[in-house]
N, C-alpha and C. Protein backbone atom coordinates (compact mmCIF):
# COMPACT_ATOMS: atom_id res chain seq x y z
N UNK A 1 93.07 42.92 14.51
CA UNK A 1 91.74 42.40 14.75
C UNK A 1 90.80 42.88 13.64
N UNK A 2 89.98 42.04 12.82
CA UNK A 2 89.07 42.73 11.78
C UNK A 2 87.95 42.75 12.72
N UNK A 3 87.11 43.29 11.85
CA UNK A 3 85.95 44.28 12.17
C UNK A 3 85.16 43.20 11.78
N UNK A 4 83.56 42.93 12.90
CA UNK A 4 82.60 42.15 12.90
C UNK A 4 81.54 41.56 11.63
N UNK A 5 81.97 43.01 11.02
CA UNK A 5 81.15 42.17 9.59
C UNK A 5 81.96 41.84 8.47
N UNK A 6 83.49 41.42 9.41
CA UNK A 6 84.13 40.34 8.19
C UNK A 6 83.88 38.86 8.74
N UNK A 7 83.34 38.37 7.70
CA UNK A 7 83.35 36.96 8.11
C UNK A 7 83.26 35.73 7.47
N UNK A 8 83.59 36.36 6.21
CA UNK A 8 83.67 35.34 5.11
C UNK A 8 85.17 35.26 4.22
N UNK A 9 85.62 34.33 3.70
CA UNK A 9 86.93 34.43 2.59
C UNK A 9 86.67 35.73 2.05
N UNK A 10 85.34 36.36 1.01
CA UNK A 10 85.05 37.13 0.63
C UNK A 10 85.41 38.23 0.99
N UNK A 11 84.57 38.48 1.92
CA UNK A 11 84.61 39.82 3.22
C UNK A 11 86.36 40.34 3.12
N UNK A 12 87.30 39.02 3.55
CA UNK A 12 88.73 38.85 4.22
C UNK A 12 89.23 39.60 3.05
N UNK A 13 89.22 38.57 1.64
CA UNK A 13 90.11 39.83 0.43
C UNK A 13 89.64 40.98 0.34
N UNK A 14 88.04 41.15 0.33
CA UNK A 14 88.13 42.88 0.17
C UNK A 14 88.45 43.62 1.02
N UNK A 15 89.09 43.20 2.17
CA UNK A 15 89.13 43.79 3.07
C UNK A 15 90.59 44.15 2.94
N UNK A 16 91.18 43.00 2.49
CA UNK A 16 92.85 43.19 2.66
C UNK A 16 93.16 44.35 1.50
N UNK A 17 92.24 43.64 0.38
CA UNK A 17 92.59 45.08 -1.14
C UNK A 17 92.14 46.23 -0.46
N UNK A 18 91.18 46.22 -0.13
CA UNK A 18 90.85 47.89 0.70
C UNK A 18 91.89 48.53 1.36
N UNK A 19 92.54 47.67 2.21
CA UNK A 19 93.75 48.46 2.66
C UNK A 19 95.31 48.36 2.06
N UNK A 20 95.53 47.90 0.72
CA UNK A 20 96.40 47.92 -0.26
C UNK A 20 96.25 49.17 -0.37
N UNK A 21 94.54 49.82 -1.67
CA UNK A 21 94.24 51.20 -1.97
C UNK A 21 94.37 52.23 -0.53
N UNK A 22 93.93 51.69 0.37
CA UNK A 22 94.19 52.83 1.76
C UNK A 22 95.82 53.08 1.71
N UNK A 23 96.66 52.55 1.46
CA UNK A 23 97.89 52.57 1.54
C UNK A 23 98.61 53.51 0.32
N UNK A 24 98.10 52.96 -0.79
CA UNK A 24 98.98 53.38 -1.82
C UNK A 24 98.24 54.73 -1.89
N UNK A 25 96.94 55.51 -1.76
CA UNK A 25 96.53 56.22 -1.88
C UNK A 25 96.84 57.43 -0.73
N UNK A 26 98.29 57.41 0.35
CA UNK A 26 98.37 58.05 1.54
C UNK A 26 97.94 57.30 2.51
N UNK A 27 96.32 57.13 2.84
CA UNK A 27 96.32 57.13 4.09
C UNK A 27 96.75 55.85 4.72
N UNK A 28 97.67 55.13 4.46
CA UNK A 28 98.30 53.60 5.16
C UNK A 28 96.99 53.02 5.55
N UNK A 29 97.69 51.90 5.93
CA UNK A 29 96.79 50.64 6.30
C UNK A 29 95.77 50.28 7.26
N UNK A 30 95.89 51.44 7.76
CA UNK A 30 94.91 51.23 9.31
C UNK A 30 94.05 52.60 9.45
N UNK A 31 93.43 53.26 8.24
CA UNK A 31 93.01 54.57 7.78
C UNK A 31 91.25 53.43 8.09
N UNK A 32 90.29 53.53 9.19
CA UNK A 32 89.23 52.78 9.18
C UNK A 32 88.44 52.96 8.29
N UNK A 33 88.40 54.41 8.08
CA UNK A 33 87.21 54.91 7.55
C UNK A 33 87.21 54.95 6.70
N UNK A 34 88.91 55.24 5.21
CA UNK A 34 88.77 54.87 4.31
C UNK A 34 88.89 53.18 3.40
N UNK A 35 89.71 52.26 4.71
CA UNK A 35 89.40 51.07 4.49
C UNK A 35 87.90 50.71 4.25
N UNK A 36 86.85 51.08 5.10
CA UNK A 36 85.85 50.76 5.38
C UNK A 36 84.96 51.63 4.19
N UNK A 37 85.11 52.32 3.85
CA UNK A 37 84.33 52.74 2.61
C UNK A 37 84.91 51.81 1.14
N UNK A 38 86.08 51.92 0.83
CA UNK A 38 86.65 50.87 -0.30
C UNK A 38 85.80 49.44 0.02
N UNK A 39 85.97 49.65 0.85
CA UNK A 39 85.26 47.37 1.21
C UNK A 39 84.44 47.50 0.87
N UNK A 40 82.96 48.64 1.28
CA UNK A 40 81.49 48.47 1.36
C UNK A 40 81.25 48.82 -0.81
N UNK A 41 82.10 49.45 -0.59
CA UNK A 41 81.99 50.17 -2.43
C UNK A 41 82.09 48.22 -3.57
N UNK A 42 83.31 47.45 -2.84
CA UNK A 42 83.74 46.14 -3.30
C UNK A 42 82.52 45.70 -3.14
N UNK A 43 81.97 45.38 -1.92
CA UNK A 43 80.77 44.44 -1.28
C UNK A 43 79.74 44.88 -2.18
N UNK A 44 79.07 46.26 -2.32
CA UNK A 44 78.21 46.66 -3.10
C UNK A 44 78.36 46.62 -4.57
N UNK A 45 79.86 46.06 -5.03
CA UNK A 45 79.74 46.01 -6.75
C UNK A 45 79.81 47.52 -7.57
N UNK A 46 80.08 49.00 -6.49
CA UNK A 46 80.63 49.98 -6.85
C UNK A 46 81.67 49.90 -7.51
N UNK A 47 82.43 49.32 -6.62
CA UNK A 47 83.75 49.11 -7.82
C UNK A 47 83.52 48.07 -8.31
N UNK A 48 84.00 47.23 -9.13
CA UNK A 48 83.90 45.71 -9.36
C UNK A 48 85.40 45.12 -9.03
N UNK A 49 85.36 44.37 -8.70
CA UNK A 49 86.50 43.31 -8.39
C UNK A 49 87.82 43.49 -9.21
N UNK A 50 86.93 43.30 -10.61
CA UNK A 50 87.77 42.89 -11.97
C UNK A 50 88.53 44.45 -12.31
N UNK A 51 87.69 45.47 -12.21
CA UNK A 51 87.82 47.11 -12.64
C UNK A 51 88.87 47.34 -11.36
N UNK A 52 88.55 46.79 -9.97
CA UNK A 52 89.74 46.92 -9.15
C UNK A 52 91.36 46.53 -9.17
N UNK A 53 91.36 45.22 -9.63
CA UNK A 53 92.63 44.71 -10.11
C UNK A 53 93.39 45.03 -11.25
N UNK A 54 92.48 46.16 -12.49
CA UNK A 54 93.47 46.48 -13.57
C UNK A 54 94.92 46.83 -13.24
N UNK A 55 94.92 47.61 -12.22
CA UNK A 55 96.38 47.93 -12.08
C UNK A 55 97.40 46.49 -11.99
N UNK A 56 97.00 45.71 -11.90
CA UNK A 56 97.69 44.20 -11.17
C UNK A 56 97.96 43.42 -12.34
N UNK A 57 97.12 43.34 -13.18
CA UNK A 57 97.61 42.91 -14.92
C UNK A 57 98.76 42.55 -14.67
N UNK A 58 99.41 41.73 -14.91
CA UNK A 58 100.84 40.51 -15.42
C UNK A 58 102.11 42.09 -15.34
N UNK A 59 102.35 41.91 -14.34
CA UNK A 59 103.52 42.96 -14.15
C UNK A 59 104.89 41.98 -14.24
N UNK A 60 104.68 40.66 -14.86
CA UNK A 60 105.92 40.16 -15.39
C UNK A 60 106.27 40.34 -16.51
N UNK A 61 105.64 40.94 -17.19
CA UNK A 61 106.02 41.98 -18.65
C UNK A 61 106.34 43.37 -18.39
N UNK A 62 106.72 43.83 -17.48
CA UNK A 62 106.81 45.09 -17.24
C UNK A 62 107.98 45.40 -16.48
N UNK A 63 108.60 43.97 -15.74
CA UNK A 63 109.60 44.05 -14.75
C UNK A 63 110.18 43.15 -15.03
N UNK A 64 111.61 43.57 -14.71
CA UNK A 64 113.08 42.83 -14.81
C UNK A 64 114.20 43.09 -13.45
N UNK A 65 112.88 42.67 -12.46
CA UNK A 65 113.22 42.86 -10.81
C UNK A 65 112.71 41.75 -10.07
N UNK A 66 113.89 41.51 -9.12
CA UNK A 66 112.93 40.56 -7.91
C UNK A 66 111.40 41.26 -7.26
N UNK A 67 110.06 40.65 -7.42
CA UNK A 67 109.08 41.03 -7.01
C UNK A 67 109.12 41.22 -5.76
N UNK A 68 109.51 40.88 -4.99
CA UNK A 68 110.27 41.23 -3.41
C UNK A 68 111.08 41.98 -3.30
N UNK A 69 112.14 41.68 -3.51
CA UNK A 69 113.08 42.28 -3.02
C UNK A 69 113.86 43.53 -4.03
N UNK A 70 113.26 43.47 -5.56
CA UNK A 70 113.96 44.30 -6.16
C UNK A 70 115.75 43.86 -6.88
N UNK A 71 115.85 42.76 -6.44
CA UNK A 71 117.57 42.46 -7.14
C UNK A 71 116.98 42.39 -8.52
N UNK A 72 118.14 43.17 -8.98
CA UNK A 72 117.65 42.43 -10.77
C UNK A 72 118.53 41.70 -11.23
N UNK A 73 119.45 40.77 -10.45
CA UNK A 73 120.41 39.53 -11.06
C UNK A 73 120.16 38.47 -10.67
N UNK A 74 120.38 37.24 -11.05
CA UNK A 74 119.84 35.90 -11.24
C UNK A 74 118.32 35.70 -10.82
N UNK A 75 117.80 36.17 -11.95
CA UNK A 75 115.91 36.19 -11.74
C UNK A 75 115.80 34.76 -11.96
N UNK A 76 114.66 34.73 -11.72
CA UNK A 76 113.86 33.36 -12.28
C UNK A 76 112.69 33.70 -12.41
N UNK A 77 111.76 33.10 -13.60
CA UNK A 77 110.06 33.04 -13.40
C UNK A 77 109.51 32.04 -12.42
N UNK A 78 109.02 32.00 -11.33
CA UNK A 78 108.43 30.88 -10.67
C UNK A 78 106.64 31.62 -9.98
N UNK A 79 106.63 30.32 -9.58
CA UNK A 79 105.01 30.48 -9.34
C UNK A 79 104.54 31.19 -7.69
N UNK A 80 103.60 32.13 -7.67
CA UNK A 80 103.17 32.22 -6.10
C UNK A 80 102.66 31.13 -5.72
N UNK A 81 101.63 30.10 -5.75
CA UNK A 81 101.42 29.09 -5.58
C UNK A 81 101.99 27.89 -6.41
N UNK A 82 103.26 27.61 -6.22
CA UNK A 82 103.16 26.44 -6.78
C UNK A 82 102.81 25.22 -6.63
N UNK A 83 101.94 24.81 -5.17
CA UNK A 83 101.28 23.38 -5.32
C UNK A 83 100.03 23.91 -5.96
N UNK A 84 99.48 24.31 -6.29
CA UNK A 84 98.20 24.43 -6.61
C UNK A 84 97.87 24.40 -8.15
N UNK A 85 97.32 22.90 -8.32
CA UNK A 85 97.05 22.59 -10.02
C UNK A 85 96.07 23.24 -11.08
N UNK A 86 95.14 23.85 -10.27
CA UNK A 86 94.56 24.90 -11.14
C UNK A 86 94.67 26.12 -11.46
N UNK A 87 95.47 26.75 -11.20
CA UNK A 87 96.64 27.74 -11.53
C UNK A 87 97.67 27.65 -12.58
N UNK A 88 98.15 26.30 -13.02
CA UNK A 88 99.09 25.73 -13.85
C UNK A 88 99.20 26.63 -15.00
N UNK A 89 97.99 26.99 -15.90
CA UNK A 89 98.14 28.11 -16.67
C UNK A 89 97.56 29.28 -16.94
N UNK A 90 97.57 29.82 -15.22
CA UNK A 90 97.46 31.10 -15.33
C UNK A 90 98.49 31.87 -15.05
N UNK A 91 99.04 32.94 -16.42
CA UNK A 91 100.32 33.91 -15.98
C UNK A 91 99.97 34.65 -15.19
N UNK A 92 98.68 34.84 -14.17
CA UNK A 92 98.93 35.78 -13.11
C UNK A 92 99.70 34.81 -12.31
N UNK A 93 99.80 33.79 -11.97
CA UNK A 93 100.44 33.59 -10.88
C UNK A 93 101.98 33.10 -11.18
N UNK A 94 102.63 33.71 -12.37
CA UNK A 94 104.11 33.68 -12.15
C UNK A 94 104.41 35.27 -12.15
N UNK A 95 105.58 35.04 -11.04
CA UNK A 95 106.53 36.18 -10.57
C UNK A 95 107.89 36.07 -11.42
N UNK A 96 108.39 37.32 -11.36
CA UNK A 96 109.81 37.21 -11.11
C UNK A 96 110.91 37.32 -10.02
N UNK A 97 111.45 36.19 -9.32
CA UNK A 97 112.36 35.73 -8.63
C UNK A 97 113.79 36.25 -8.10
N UNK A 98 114.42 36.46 -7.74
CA UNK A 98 115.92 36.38 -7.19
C UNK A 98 116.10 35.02 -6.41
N UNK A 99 117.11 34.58 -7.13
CA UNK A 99 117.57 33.28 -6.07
C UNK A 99 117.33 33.26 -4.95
N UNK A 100 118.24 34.40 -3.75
CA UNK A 100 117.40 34.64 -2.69
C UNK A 100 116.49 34.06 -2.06
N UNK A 101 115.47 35.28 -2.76
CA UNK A 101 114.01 35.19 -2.28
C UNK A 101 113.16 33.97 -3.06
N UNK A 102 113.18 33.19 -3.88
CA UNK A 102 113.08 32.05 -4.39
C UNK A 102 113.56 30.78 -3.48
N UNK A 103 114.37 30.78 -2.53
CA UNK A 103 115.18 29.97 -1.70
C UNK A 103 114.26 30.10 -0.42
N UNK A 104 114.08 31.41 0.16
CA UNK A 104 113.27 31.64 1.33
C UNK A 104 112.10 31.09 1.45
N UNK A 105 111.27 31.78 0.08
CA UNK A 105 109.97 31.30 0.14
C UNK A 105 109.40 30.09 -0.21
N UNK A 106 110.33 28.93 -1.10
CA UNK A 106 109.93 28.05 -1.06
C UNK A 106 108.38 27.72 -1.72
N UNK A 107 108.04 26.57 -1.01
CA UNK A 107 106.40 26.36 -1.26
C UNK A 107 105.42 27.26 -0.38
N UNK A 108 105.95 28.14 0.00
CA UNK A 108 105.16 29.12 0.99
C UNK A 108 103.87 29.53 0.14
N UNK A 109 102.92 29.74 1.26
CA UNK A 109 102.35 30.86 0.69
C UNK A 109 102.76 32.43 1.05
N UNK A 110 102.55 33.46 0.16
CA UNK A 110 102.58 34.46 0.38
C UNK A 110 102.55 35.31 2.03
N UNK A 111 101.57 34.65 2.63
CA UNK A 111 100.77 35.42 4.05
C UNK A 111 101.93 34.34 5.00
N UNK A 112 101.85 32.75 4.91
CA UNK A 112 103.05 32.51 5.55
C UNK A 112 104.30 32.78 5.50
N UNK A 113 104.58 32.99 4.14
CA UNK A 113 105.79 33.58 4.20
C UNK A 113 106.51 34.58 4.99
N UNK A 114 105.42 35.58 4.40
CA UNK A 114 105.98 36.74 5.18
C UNK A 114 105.81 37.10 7.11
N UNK A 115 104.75 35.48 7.52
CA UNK A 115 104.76 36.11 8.32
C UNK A 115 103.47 36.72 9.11
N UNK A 116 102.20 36.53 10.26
CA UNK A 116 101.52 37.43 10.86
C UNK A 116 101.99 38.81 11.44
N UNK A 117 103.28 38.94 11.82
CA UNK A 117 103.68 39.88 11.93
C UNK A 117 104.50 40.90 11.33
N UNK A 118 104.39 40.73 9.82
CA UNK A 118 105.42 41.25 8.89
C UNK A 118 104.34 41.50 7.86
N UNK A 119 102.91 41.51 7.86
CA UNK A 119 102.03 41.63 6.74
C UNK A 119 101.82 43.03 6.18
N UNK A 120 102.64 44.06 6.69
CA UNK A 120 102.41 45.08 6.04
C UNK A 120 103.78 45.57 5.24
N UNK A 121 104.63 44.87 5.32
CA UNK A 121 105.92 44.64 4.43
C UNK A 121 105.79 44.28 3.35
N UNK A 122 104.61 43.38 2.92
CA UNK A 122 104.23 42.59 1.76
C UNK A 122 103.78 44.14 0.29
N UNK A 123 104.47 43.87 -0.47
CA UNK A 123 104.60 44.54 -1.56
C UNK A 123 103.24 44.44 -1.73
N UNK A 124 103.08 45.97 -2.11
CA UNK A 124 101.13 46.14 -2.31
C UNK A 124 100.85 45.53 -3.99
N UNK A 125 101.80 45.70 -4.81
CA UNK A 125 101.35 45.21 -5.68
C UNK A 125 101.38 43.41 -5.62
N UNK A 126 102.35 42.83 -5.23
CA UNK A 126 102.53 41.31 -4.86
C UNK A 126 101.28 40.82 -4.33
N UNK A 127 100.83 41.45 -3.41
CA UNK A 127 99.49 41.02 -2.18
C UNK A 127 98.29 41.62 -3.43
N UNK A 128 98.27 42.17 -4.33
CA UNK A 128 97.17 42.55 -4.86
C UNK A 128 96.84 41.20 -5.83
N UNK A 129 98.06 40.96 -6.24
CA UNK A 129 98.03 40.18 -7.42
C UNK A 129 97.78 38.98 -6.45
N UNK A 130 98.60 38.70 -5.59
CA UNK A 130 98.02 37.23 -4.83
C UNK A 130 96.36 37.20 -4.16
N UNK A 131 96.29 38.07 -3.83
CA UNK A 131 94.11 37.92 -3.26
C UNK A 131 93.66 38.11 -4.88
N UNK A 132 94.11 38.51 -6.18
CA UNK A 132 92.94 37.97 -7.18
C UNK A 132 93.10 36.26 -7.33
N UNK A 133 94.82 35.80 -7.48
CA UNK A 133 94.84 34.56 -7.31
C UNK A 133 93.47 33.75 -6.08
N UNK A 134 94.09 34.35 -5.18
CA UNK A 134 92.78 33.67 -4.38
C UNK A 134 91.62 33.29 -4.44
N UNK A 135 91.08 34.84 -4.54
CA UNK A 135 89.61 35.21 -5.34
C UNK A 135 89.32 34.20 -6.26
N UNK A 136 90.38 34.23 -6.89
CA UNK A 136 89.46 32.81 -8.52
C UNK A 136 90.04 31.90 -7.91
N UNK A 137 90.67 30.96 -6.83
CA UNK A 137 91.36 30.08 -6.71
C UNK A 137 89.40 29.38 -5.58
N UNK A 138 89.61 30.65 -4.65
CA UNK A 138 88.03 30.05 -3.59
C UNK A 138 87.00 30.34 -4.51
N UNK A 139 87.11 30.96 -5.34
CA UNK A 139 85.81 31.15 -6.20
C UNK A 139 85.20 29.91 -6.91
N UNK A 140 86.09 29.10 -7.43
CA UNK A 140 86.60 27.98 -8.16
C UNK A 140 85.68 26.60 -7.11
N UNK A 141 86.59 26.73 -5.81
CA UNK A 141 86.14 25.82 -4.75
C UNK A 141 84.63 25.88 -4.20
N UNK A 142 84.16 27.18 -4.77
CA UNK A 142 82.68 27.44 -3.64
C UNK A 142 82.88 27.58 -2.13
N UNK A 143 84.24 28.60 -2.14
CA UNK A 143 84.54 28.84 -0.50
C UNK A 143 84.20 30.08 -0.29
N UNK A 144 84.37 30.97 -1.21
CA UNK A 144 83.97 32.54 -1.17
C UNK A 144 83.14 33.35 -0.22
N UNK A 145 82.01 32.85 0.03
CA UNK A 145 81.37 32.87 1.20
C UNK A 145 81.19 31.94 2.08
N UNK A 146 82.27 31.49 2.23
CA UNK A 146 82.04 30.63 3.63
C UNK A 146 82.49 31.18 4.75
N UNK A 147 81.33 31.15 6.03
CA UNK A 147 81.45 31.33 7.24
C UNK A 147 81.85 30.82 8.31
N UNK A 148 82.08 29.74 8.10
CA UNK A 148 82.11 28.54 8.63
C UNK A 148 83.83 27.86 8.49
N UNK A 149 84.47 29.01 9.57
CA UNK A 149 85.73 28.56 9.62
C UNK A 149 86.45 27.42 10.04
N UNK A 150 85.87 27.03 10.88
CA UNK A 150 86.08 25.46 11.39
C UNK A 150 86.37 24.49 10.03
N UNK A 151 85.10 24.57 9.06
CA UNK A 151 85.53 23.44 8.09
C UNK A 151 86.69 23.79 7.74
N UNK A 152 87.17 25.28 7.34
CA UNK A 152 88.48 25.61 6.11
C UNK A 152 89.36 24.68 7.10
N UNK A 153 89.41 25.17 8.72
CA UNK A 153 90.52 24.83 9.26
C UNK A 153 90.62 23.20 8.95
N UNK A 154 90.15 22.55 9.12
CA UNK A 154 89.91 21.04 8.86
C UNK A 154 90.63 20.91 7.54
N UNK A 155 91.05 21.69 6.93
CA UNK A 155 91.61 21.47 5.52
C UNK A 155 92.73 22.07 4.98
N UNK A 156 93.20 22.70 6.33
CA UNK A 156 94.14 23.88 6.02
C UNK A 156 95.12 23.56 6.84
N UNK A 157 96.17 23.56 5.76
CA UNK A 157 97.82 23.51 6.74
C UNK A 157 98.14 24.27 7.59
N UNK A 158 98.02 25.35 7.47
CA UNK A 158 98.63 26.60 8.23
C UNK A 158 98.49 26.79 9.92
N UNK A 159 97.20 25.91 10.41
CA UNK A 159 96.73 25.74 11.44
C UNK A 159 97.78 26.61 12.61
N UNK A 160 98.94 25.63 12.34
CA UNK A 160 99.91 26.31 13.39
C UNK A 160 100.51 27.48 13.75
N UNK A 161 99.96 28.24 12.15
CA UNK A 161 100.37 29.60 12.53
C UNK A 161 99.65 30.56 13.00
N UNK A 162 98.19 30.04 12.50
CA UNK A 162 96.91 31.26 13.24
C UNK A 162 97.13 32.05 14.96
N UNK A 163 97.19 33.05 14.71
CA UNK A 163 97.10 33.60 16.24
C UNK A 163 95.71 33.44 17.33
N UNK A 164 95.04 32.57 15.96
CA UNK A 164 93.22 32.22 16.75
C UNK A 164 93.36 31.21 16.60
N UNK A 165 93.05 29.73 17.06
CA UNK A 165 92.13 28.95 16.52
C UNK A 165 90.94 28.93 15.85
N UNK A 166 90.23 28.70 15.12
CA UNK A 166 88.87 28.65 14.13
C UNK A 166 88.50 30.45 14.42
N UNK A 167 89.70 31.15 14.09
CA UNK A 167 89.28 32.88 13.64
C UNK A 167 90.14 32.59 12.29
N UNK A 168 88.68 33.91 11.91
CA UNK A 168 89.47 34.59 10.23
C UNK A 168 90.84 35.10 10.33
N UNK A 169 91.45 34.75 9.39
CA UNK A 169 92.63 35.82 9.55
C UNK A 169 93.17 35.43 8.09
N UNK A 170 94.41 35.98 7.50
CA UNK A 170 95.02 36.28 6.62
C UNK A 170 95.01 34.24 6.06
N UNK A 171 95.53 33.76 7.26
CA UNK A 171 96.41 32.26 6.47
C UNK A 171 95.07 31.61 5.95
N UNK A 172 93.39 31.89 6.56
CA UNK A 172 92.43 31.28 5.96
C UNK A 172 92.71 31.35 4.32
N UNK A 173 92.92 32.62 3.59
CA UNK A 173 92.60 32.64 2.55
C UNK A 173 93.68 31.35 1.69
N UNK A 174 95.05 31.40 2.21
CA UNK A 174 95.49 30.45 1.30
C UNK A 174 96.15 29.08 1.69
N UNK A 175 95.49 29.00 3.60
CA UNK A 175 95.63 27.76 4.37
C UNK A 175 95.60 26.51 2.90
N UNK A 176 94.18 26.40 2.80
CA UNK A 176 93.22 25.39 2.27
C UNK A 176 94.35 24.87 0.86
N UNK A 177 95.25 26.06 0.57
CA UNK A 177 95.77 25.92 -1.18
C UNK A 177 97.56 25.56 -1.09
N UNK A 178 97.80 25.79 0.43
CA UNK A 178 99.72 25.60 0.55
C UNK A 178 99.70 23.98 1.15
């Protein structure tokens, strides 16, 4: 369940990167207080967005591993979003693959893929790099602050997987883009 003053796409990624850094930094994912200070630091432009994601830089120059799963035989480069045409040439959004996990995920998105109940399985660096995709993907659209979940849903595939009807949750961010 998020906390009342999430309520925008916006709000939702800093919220999710907040608890990436809550994680990788010790205190796991459900640490409130240091989730909740990382977000307000994002929200306030303490950190900046951009100064947050350095670590996330094109880690397909750096790795010769399935981004999932870690196999390092029959890779492939493929895309986290691949329906999505304004992405086409950005190298943040190619991975490296294992047949495998290339087979599983399909045209998924990331958050369906893995799953409402498997979201803390999601590789912190994978989920970091996919909410900047986002970030410039709703930034792009003029969804970033939107409150007004009903419209996304009206536009968003994922419908069937929400555990809410017209609530925030994870599939808002990349409903609108799978």
């Amino acid at each position: 369940m998020l906390p009342q003053n999430i309520r925008s796409i916006k709000d939702l990624i800093f919220w999710q990167y907040a608890k990436i850094i809550s994680h990788s930094s010790g205190y796991g994912r459900s640490n409130l207080q240091f989730i909740g200070n990382y977000y307000q630091k994002l929200q306030n432009e303490e950190i900046t967005w951009e100064n947050a994601l350095k670590e996330f830089k094109s880690t397909l120059e750096i790795t010769q591993s399935c981004a999932f799963c870690g196999e390092v035989r029959k890779l492939s480069v493929e895309k986290m979003l691949s329906s999505v045409t304004e992405l086409s040439d950005n190298r943040e959004n190619y991975i490296m693959l294992c047949k495998n996990c290339n087979s599983a995920k399909g045209d998924k998105g990331l958050y369906q893929w893995y799953g409402f109940e498997n979201l803390e399985d999601i590789p912190r660096n994978m989920e970091g790099k996919y909410l900047k995709l986002l970030y410039e993907l709703h930034q792009k659209r003029e969804t970033l602050s939107e409150e007004n979940i009903s419209s996304l849903c009206q536009q968003c595939g994922l419908a069937k997987n929400c555990p809410e009807t017209e609530k925030l949750s994870v599939y808002c961010l990349e409903g609108i883009f799978c």
